[in-house]
N, C-alpha and C. Protein backbone atom coordinates (compact mmCIF):
# COMPACT_ATOMS: atom_id res chain seq x y z
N UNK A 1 62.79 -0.42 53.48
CA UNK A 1 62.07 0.48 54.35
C UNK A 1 62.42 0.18 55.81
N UNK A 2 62.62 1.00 56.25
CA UNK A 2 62.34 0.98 57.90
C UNK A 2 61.03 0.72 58.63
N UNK A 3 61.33 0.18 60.20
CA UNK A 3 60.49 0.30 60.95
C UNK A 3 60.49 1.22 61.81
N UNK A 4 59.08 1.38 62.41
CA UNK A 4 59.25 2.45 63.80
C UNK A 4 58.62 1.66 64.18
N UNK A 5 58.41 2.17 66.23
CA UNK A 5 57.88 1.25 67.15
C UNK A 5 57.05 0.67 67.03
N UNK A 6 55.98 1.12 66.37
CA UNK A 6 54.69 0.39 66.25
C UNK A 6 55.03 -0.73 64.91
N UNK A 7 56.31 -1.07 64.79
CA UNK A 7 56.32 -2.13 63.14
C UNK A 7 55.72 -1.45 62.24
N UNK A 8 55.43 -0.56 61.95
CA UNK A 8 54.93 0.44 60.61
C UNK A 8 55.65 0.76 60.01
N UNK A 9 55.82 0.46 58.44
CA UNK A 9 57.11 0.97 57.57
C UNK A 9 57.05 2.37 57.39
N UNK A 10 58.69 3.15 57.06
CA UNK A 10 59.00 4.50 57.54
C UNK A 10 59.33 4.70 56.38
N UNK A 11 58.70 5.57 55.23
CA UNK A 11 58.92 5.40 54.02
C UNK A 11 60.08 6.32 53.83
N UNK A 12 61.09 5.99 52.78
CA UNK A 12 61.92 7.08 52.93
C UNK A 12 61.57 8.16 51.93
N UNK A 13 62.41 9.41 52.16
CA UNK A 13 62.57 10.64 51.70
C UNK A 13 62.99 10.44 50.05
N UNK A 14 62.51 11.24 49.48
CA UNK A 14 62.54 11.35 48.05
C UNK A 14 63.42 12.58 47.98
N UNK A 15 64.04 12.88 46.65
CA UNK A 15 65.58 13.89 46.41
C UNK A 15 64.79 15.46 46.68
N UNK A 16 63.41 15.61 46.67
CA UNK A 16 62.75 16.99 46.74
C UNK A 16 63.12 17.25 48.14
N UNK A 17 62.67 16.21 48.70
CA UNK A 17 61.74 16.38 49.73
C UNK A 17 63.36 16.47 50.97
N UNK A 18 64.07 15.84 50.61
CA UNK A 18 65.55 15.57 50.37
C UNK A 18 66.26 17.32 50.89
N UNK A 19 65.99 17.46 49.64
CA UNK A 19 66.66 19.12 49.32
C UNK A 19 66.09 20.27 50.44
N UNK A 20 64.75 20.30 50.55
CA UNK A 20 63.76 21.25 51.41
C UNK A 20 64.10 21.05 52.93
N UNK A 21 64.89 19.55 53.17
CA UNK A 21 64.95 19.31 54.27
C UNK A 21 66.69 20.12 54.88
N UNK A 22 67.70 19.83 53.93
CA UNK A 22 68.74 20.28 53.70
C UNK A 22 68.49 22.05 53.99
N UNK A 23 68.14 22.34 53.31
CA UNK A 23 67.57 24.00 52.90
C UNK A 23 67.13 24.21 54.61
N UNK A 24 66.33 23.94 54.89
CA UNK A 24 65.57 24.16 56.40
C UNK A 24 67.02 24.10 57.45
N UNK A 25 67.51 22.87 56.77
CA UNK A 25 68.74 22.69 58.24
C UNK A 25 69.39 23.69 58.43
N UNK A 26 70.20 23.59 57.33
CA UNK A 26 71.11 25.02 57.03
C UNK A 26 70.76 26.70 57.98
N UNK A 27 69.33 26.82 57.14
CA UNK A 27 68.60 28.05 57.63
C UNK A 27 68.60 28.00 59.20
N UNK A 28 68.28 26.76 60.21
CA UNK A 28 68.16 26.96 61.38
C UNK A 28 69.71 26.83 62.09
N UNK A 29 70.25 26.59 61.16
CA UNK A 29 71.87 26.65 62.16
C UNK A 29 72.22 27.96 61.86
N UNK A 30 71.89 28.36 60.71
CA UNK A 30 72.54 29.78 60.23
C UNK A 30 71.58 30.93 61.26
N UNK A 31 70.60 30.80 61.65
CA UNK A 31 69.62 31.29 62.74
C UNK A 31 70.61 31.32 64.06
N UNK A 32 70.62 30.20 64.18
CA UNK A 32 71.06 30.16 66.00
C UNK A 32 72.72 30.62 65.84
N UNK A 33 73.76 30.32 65.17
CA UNK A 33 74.47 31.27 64.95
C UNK A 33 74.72 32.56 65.16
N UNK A 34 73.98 33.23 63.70
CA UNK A 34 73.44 34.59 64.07
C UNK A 34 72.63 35.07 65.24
N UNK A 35 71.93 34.55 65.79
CA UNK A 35 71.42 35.08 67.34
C UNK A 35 72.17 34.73 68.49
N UNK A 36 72.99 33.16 68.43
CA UNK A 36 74.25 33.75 69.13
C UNK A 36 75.29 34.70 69.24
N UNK A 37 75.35 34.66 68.27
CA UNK A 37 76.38 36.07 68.10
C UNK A 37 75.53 37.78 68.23
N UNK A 38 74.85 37.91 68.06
CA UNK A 38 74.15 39.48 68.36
C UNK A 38 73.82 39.09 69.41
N UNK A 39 73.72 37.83 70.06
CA UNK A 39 73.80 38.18 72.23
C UNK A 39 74.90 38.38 72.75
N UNK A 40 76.08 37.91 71.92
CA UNK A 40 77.57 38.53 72.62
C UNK A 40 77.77 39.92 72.40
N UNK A 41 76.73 40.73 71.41
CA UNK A 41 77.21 41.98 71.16
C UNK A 41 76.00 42.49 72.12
N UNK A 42 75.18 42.20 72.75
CA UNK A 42 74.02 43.27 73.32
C UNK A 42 74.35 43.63 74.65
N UNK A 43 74.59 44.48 74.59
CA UNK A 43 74.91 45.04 76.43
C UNK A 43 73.19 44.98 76.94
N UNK A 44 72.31 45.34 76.58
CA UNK A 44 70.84 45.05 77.15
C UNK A 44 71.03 44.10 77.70
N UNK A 45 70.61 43.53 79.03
CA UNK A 45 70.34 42.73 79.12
C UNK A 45 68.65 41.51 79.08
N UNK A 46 67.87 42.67 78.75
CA UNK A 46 66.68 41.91 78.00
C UNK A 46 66.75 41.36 76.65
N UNK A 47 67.28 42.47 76.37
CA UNK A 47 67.33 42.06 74.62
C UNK A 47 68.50 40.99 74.31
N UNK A 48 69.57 40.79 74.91
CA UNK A 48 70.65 39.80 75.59
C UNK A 48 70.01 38.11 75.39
N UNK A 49 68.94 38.13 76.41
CA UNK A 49 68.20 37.24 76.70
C UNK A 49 67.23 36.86 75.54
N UNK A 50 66.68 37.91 74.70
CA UNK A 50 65.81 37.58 73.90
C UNK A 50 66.68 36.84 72.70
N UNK A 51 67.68 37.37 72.69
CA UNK A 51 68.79 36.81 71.25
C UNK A 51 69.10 35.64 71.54
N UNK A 52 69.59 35.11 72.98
CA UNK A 52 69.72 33.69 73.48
C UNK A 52 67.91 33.05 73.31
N UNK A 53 67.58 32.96 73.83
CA UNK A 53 66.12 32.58 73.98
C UNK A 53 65.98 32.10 72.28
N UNK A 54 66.44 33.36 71.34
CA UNK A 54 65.53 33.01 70.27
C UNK A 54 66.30 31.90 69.16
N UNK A 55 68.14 31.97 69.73
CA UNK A 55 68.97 31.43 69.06
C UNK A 55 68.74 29.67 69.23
N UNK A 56 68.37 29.38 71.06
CA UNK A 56 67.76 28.19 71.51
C UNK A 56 66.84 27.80 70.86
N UNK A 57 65.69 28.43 70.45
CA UNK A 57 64.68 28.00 69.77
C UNK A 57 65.21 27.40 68.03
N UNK A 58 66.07 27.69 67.93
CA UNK A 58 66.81 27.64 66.41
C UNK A 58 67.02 26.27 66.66
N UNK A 59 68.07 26.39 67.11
CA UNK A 59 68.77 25.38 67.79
C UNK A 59 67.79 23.96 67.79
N UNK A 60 66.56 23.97 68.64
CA UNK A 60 65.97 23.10 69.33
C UNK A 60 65.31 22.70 67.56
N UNK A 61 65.02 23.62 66.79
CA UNK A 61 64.34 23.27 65.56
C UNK A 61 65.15 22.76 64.38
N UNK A 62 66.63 22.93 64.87
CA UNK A 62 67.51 21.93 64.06
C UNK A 62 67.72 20.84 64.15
N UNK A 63 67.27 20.46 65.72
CA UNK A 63 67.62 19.24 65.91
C UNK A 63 66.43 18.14 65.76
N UNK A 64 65.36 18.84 65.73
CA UNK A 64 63.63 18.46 65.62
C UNK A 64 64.17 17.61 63.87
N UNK A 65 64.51 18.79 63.53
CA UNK A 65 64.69 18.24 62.02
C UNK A 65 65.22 16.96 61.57
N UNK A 66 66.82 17.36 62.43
CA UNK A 66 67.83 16.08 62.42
C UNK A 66 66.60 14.98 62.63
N UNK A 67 66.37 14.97 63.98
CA UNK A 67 65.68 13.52 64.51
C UNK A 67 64.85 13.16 62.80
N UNK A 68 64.24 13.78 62.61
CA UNK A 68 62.96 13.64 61.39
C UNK A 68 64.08 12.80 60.61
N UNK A 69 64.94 13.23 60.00
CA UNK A 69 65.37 12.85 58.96
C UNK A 69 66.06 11.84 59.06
N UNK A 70 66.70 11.73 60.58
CA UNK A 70 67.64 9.87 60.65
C UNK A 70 66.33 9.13 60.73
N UNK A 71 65.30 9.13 61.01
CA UNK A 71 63.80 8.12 61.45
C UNK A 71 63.95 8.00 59.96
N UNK A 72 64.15 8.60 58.77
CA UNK A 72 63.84 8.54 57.85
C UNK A 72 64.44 7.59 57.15
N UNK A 73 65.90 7.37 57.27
CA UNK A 73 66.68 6.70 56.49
C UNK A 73 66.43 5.34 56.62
């Protein structure tokens, strides 16, 4: 087991829990992807912004994940 800061063991991930996490990653890269790409196609420039904006948010929730899952190992 691992520690985190406080010396508290960091139990690891089981093959379910494993898989759901995999599944999620995937989905948020395949997100920010796809909303990068329909902001290179939007001449709007609100809606431009909203496709960036929403592809960032992808983005920021893939990496939320990542972190989760190296604490894990």
């Amino acid at each position: 087991m691992n520690t985190n800061i406080n010396n508290q063991a960091t139990p690891k991930l089981d093959s379910n829990n494993l898989k759901i996490l995999e599944d999620q990653l995937n989905y948020e890269s395949l997100m920010n992807k796809k909303l990068s790409t329909y902001a290179g196609y939007c001449t709007d420039t609100e809606l431009k912004n909203l496709c960036q904006q929403a592809a960032q948010k992808h983005k920021q929730h893939y990496n939320e994940l990542l972190n989760y899952l190296n604490s894990h190992q």
